[in-house]
C-alpha atoms as a PDB file:
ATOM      1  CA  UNK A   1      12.418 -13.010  15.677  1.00  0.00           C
ATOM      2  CA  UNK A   2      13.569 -11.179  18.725  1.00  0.00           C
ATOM      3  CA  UNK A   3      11.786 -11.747  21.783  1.00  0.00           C
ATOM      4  CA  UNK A   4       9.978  -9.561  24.918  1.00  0.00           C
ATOM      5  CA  UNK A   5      11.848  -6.434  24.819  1.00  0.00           C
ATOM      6  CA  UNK A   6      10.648  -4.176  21.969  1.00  0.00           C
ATOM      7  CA  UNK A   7      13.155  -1.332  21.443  1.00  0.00           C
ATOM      8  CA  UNK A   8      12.089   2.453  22.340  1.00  0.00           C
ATOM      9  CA  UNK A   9      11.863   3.674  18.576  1.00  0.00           C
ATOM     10  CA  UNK A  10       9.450   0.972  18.014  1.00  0.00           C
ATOM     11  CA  UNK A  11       6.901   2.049  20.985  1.00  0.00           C
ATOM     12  CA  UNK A  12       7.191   5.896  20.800  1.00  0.00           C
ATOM     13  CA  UNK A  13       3.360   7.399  20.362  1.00  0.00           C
ATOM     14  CA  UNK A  14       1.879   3.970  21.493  1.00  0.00           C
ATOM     15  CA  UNK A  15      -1.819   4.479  21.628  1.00  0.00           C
ATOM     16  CA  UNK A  16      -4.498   1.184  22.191  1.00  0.00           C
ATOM     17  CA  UNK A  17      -8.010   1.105  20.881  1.00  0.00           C
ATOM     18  CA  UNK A  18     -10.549  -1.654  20.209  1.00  0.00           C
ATOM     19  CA  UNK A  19     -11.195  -2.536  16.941  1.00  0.00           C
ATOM     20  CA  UNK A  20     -13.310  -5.333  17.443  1.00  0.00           C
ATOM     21  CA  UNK A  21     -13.533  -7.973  20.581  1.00  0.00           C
ATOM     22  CA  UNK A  22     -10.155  -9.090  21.888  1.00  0.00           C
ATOM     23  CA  UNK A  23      -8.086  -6.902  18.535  1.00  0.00           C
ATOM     24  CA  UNK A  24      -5.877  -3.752  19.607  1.00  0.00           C
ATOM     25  CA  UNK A  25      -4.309  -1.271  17.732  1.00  0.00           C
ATOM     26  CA  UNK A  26      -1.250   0.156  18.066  1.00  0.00           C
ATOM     27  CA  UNK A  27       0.251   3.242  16.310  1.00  0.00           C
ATOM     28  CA  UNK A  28       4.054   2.916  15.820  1.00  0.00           C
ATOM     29  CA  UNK A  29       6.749   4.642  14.656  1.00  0.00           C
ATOM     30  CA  UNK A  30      10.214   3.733  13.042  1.00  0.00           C
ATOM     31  CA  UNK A  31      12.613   5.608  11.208  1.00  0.00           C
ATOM     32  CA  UNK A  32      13.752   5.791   7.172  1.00  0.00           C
ATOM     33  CA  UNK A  33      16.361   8.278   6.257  1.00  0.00           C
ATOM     34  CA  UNK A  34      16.229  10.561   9.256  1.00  0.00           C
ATOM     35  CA  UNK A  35      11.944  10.668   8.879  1.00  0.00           C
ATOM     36  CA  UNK A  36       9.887   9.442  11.056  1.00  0.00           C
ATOM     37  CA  UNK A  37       7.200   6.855  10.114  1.00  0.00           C
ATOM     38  CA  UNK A  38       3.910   6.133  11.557  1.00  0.00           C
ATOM     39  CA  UNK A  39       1.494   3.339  10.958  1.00  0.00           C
ATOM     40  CA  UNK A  40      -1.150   1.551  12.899  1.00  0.00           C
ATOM     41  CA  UNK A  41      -0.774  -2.294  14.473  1.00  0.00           C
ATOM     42  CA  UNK A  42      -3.716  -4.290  14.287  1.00  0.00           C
ATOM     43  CA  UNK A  43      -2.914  -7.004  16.625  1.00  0.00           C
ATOM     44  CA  UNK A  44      -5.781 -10.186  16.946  1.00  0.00           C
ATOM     45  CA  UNK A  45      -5.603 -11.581  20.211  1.00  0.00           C
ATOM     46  CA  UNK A  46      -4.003 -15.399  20.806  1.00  0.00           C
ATOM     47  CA  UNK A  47      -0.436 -16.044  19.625  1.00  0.00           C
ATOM     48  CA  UNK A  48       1.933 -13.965  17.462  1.00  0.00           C
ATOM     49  CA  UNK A  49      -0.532 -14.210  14.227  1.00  0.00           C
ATOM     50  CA  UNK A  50       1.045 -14.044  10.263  1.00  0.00           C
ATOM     51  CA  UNK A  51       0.643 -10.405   9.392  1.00  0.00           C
ATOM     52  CA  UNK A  52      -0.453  -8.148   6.091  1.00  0.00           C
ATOM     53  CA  UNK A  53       1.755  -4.958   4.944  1.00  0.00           C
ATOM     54  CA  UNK A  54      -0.881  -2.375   3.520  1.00  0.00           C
ATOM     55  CA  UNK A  55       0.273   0.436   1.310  1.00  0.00           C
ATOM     56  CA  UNK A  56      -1.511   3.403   0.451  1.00  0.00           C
ATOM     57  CA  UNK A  57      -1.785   5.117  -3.234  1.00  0.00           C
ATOM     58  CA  UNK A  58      -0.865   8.898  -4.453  1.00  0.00           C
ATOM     59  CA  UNK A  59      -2.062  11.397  -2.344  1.00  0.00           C
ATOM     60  CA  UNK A  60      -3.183   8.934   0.116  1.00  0.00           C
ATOM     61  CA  UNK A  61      -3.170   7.777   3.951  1.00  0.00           C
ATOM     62  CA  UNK A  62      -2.637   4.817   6.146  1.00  0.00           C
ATOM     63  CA  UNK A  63      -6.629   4.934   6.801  1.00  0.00           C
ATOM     64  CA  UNK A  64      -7.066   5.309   2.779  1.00  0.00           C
ATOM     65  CA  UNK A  65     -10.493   6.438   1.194  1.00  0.00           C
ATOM     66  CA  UNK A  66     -13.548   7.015   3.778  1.00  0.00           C
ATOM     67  CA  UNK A  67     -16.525   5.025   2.565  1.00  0.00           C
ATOM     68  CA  UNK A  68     -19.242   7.447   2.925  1.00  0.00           C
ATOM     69  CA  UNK A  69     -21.793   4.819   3.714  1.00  0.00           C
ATOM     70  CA  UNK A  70     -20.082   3.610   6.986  1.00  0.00           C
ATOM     71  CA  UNK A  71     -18.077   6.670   7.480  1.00  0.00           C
ATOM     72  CA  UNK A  72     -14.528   4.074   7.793  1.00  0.00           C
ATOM     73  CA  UNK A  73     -11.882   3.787   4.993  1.00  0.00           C
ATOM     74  CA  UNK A  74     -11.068   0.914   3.403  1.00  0.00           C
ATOM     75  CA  UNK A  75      -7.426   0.207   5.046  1.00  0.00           C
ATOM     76  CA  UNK A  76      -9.506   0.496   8.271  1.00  0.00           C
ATOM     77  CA  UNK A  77     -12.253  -1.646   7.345  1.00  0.00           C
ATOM     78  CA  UNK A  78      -9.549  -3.965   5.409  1.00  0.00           C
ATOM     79  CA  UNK A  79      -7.498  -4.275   8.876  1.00  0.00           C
ATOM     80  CA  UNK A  80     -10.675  -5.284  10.541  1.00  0.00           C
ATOM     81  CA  UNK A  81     -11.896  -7.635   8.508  1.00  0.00           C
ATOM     82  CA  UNK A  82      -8.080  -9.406   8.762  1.00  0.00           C
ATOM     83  CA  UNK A  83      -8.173  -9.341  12.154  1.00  0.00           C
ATOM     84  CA  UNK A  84     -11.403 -11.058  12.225  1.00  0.00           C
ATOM     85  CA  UNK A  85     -10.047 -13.801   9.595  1.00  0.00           C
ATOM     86  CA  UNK A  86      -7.044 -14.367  12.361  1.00  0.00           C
ATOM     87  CA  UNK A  87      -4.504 -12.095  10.746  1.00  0.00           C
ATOM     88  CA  UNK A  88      -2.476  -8.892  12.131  1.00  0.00           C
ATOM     89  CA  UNK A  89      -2.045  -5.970   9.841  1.00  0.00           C
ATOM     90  CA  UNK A  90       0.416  -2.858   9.858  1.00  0.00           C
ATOM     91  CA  UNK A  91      -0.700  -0.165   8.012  1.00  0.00           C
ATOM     92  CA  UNK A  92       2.026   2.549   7.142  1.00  0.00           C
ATOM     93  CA  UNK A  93       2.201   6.517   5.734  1.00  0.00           C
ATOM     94  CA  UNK A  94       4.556   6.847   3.479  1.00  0.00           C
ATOM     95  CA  UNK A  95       6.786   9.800   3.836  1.00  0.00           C
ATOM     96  CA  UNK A  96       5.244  13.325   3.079  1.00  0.00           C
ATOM     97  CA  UNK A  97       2.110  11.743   4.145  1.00  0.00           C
ATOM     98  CA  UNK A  98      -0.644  11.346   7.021  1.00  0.00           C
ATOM     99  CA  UNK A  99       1.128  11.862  10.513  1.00  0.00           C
ATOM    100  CA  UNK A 100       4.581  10.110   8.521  1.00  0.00           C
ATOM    101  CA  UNK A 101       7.741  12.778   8.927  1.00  0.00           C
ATOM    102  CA  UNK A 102       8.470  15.060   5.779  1.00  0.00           C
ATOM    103  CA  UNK A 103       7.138  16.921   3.194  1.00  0.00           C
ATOM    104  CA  UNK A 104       4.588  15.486   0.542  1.00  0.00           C
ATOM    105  CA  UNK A 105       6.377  17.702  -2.339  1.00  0.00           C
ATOM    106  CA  UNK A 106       9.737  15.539  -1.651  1.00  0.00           C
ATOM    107  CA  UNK A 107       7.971  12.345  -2.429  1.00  0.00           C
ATOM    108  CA  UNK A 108       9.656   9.510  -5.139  1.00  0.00           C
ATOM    109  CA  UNK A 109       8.898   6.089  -5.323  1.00  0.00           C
ATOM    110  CA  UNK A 110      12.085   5.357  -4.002  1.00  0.00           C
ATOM    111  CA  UNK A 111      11.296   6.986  -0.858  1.00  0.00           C
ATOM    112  CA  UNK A 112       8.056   5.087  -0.537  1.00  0.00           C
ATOM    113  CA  UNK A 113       9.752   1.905  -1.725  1.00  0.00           C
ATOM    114  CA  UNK A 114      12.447   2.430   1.181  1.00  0.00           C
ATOM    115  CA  UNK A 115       9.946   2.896   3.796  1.00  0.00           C
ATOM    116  CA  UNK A 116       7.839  -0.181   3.019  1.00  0.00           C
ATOM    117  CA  UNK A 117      11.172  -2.094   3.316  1.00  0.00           C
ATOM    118  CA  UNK A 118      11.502  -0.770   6.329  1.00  0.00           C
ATOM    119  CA  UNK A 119       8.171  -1.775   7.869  1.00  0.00           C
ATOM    120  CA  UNK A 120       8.756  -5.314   6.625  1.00  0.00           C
ATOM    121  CA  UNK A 121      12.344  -5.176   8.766  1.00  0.00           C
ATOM    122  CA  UNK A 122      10.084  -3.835  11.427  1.00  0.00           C
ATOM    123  CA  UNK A 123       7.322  -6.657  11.349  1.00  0.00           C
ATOM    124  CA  UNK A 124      10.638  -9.307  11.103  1.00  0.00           C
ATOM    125  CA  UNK A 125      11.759  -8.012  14.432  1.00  0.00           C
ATOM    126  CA  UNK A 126       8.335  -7.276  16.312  1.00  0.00           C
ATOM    127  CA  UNK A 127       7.688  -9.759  18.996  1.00  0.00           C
ATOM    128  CA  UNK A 128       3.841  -9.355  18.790  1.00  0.00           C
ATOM    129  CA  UNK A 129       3.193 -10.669  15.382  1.00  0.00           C
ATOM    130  CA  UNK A 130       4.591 -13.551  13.347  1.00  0.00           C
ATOM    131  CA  UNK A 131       7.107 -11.874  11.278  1.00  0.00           C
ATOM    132  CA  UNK A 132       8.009 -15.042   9.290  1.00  0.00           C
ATOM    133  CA  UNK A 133       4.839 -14.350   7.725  1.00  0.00           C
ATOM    134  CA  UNK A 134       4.398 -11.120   6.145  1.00  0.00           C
ATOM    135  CA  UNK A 135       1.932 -10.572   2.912  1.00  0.00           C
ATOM    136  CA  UNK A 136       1.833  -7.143   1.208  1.00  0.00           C
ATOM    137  CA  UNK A 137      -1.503  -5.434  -0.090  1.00  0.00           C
ATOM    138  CA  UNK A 138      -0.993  -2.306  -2.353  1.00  0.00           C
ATOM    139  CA  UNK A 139      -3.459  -0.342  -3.944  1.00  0.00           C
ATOM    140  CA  UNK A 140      -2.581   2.018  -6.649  1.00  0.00           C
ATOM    141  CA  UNK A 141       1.007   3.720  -6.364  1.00  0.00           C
ATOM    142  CA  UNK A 142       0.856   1.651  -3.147  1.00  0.00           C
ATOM    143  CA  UNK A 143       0.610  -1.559  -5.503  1.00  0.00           C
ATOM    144  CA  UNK A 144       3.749  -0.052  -7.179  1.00  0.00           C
ATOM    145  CA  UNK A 145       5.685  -0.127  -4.705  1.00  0.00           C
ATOM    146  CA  UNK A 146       4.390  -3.496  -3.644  1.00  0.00           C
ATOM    147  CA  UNK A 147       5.698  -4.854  -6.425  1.00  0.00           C
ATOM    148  CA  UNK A 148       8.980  -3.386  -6.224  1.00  0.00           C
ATOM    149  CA  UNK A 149       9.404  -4.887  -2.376  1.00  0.00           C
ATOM    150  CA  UNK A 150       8.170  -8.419  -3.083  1.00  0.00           C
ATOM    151  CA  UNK A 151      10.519  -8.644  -6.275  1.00  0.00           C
ATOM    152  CA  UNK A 152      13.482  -7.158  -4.656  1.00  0.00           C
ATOM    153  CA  UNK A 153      13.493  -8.211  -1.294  1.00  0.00           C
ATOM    154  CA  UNK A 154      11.489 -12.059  -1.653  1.00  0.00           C
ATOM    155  CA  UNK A 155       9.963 -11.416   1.802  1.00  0.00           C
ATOM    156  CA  UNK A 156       6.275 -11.571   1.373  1.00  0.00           C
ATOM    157  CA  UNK A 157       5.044 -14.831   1.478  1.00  0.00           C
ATOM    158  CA  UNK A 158       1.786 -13.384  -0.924  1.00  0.00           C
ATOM    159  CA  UNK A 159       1.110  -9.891  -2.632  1.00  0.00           C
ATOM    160  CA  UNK A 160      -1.890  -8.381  -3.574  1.00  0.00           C
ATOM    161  CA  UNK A 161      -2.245  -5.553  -6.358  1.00  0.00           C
ATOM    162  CA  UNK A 162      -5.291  -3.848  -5.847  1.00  0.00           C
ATOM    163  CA  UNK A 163      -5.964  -1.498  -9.227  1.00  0.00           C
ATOM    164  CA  UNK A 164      -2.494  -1.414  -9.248  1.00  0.00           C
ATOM    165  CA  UNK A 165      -0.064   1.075 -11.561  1.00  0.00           C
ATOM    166  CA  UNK A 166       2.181  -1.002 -13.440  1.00  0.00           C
ATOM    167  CA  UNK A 167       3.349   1.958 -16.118  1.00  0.00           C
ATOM    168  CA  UNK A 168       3.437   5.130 -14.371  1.00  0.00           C
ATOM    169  CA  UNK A 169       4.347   6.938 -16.973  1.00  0.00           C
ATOM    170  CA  UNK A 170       0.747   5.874 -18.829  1.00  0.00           C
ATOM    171  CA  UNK A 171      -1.486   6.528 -15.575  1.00  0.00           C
ATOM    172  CA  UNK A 172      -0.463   9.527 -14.613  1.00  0.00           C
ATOM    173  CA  UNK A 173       0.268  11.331 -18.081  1.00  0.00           C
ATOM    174  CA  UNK A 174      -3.745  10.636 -17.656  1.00  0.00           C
ATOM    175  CA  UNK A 175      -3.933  12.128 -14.287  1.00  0.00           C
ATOM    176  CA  UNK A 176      -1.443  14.829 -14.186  1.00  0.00           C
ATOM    177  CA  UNK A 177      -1.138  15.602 -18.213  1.00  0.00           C
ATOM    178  CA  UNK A 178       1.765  14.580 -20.238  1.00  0.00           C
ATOM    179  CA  UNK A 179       2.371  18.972 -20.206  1.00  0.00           C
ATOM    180  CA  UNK A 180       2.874  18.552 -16.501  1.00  0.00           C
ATOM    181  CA  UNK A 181       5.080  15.345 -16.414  1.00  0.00           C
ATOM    182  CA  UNK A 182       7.516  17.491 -18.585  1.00  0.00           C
ATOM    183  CA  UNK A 183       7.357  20.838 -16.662  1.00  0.00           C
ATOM    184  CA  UNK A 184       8.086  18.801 -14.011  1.00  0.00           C
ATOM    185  CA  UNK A 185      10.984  17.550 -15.268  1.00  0.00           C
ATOM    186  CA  UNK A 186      12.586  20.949 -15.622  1.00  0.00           C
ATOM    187  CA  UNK A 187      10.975  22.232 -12.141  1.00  0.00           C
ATOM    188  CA  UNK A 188      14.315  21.210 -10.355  1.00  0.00           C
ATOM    189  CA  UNK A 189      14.248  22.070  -6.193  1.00  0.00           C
ATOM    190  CA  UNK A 190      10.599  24.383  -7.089  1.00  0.00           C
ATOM    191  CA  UNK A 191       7.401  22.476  -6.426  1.00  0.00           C
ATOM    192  CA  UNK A 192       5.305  22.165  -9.296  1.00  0.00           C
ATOM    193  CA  UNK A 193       1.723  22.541  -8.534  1.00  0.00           C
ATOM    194  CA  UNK A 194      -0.631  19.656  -9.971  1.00  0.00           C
ATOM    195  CA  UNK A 195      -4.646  20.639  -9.581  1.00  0.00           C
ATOM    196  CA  UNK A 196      -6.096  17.123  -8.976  1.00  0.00           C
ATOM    197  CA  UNK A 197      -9.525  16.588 -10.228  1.00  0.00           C
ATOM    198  CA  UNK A 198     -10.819  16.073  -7.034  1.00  0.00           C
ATOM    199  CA  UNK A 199     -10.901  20.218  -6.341  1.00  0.00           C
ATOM    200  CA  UNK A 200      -7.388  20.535  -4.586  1.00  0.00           C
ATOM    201  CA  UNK A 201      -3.774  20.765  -5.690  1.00  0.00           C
ATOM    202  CA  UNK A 202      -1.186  18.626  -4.674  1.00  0.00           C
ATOM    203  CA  UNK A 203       2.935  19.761  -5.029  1.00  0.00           C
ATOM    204  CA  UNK A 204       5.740  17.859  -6.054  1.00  0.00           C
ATOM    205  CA  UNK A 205       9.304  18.360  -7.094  1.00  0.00           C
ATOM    206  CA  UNK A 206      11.715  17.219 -10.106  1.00  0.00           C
ATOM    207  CA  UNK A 207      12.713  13.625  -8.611  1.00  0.00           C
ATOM    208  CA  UNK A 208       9.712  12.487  -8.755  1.00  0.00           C
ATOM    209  CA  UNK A 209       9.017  13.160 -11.796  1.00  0.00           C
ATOM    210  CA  UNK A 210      12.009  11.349 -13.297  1.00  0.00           C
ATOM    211  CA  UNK A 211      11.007   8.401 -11.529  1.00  0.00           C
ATOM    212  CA  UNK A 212       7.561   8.336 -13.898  1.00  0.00           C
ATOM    213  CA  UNK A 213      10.277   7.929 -16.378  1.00  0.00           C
ATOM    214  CA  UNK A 214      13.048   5.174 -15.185  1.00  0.00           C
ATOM    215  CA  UNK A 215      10.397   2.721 -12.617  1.00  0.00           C
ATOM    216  CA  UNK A 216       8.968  -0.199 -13.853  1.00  0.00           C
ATOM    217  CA  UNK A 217       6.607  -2.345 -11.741  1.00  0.00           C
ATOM    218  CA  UNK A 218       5.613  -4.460 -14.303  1.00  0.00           C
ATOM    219  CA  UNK A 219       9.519  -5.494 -14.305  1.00  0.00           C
ATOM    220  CA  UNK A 220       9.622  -5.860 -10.602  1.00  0.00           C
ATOM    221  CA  UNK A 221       7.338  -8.446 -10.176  1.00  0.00           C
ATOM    222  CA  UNK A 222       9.164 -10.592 -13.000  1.00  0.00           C
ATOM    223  CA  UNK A 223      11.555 -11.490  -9.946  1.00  0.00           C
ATOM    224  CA  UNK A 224       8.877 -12.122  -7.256  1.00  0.00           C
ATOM    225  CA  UNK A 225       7.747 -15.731  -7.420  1.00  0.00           C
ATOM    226  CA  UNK A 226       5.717 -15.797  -4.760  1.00  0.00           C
ATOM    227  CA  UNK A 227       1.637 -15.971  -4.713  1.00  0.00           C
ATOM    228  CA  UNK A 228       0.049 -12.885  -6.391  1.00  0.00           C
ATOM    229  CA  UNK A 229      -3.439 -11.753  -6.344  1.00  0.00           C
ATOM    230  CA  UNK A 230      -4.408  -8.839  -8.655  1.00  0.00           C
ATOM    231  CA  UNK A 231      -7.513  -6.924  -8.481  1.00  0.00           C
ATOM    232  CA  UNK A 232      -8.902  -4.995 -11.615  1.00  0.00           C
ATOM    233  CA  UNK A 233     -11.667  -3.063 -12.183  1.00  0.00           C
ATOM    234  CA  UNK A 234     -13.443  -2.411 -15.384  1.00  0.00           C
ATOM    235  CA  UNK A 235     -14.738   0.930 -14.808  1.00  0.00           C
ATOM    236  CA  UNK A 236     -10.911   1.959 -13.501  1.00  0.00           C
ATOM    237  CA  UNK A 237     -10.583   5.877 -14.554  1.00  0.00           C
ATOM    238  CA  UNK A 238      -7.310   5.554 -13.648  1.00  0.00           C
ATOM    239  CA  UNK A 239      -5.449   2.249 -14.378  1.00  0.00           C
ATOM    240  CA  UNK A 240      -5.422   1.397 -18.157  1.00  0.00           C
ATOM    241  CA  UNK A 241      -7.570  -1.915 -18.239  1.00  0.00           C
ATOM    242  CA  UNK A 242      -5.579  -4.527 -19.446  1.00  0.00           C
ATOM    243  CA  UNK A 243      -2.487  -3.321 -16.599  1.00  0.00           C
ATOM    244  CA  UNK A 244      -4.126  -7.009 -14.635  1.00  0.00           C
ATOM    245  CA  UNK A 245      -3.486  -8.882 -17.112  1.00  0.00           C
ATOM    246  CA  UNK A 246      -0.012  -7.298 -17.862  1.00  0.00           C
ATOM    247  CA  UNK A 247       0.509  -8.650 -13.846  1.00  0.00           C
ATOM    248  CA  UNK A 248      -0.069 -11.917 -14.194  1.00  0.00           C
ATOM    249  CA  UNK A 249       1.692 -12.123 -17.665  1.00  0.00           C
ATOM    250  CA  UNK A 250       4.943 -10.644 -16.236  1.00  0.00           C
ATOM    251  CA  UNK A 251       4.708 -13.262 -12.786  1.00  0.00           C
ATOM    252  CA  UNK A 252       5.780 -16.576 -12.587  1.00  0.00           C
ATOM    253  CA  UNK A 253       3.877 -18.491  -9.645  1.00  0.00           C
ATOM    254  CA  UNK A 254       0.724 -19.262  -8.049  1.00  0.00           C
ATOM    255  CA  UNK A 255      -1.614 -16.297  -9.499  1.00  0.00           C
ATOM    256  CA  UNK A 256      -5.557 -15.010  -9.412  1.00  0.00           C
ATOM    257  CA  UNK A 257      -6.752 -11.985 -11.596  1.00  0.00           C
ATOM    258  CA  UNK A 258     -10.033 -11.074  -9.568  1.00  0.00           C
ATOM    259  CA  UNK A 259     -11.550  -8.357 -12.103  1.00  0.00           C
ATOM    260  CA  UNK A 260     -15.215  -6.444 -11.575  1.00  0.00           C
ATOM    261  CA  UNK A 261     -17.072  -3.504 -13.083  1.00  0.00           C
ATOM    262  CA  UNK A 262     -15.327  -1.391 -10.215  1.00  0.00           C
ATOM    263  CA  UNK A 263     -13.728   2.143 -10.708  1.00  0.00           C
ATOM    264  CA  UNK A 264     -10.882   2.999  -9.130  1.00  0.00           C
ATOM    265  CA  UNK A 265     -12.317   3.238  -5.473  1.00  0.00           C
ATOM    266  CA  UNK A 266     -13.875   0.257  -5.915  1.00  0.00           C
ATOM    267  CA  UNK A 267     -17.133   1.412  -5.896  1.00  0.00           C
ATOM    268  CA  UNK A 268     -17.082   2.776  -2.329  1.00  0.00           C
ATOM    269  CA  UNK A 269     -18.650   5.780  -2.858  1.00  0.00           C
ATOM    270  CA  UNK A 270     -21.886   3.880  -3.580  1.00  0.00           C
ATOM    271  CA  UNK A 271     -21.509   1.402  -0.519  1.00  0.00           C
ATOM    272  CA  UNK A 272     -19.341  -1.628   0.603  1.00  0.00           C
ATOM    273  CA  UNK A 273     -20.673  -4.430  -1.287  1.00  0.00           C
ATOM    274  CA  UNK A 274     -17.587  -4.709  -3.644  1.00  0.00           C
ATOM    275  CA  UNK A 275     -14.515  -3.404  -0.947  1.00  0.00           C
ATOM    276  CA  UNK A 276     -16.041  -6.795   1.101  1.00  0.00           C
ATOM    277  CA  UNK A 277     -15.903  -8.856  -2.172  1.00  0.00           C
ATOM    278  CA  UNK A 278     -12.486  -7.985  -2.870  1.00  0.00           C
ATOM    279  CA  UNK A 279     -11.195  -8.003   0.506  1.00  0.00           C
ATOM    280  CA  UNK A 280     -12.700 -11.740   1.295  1.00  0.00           C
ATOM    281  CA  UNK A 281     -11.428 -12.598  -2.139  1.00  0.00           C
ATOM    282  CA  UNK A 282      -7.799 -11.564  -0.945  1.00  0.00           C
ATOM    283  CA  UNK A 283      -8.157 -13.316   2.147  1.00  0.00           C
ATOM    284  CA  UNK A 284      -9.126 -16.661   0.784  1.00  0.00           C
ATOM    285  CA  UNK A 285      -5.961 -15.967  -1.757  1.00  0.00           C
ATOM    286  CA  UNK A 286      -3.858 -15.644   1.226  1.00  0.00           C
ATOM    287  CA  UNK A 287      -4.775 -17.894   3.372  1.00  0.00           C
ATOM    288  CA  UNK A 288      -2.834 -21.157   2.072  1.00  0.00           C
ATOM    289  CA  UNK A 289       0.400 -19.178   2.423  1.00  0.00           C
ATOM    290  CA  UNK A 290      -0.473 -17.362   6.164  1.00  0.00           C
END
């Protein structure tokens, strides 16, 4: 770990805010690939504390899904509630995405995957949290690419799927259309416009589409022994039930499949009662390993 000085790149943007008593957060910025990326610290106060990588789904941002109930999203609340269990948090947007440099239509897992290896280089080097302790929490395409960083680079300590997609090409046939995964495919540098269901239309170009085809999470976490904790809900209009189980088949190591009658959001849009479950649940799964 390096000590005192933290370089420029790492401080550019710095804002402070309280989160709870004695907790700041900090947005920060490093670079991937010439782009610019932005996340948000959550530092507890005391010494450097073990620290939790949070990575944000399709279409998402660092903040993820507002609960309407409490008006917060659940990477918010989630960062709170580690900070008040001792832990720091660093919650990223992926390229394309949020206040992140680029443009959302040039998004590929690769790109994301890239970018959450950088913020795990970044939380190695950063003085103010313990950055021989790094878990990852990804929900959705975030828990895609969460898989791909804790089998290929062995640096989390634990990883936690939240509703997780572990064969792309399955979950979003069912969200975009199988008739749009192939236009796609022939859409070369032209965005192809995707209406979501949720009354908007989102953009994206050939390479992403290809890599529906050729990425395999559920082969990524083969490599990653590590803890795992995977979340699955039962109401999930999104993630094939079953994908869980498919998880914890494919992982060798200390394990927990935590499933509930939850859709995809985890049934935020009817209160907090199962985002707290879950989230307590994945902090008493980390906390051997922190």
């Amino acid at each position: 770990m390096f000590k005192a000085l933290i370089p420029a790149w790492m401080a550019i943007g710095l804002t402070v805010s309280s989160v709870q008593a004695q907790t700041t957060e900090e947005t920060i910025n490093y670079p991937v690939d010439g782009l610019n990326i932005v996340g948000t610290l959550s530092v507890p106060a005391g010494d450097p504390a073990p620290v939790v990588l949070l990575l944000h789904g399709f279409g998402g941002t660092r903040d993820e899904l507002e609960i309407p109930a409490v008006k917060e999203g659940i990477y918010t609340r989630a960062a709170r509630q580690l900070a008040e269990a001792g832990y720091a948090s660093l919650r990223i947007d992926f390229p394309g995405s949020g206040d992140s440099g680029g443009e959302f239509a040039d998004m590929t897992y690769s790109g994301q995957i890239a970018a959450a290896t950088a913020a795990l280089d970044f939380l190695k080097a950063d003085p103010r949290v313990n950055g021989s302790k790094i878990a990852v929490i990804g929900w959705s395409q975030g828990g895609l690419v969460a898989s791909a960083i804790a089998g290929r680079t062995g640096i989390p300590v634990a990883t936690a799927l939240w509703a997780a997609v572990g064969e792309p090409e399955v979950t979003f046939a069912k969200l975009l259309g199988a008739d749009k995964i192939a236009a796609g495919l022939k859409t070369g540098a032209t965005p192809l416009e995707l209406p979501m269901p949720w009354g908007f239309s989102l953009y994206l170009k050939q390479p992403y589409f290809e890599e529906i085809l050729t990425t395999h999470p559920l082969e990524e976490i083969v490599a990653y022994k590590g803890p795992l904790f995977v979340a699955e809900g039962l109401n999930d209009e999104a993630i094939p039930v079953g994908t869980g189980e498919k998880f914890i088949a494919a992982h060798d190591g200390p394990e927990e499949l935590w499933i509930r009658p939850m859709d995809h959001g985890f049934n935020s849009a009817t209160g907090v009662e199962t985002v707290d479950e879950m989230v307590a649940a994945t902090i008493a799964f980390f906390k051997p390993y922190l």
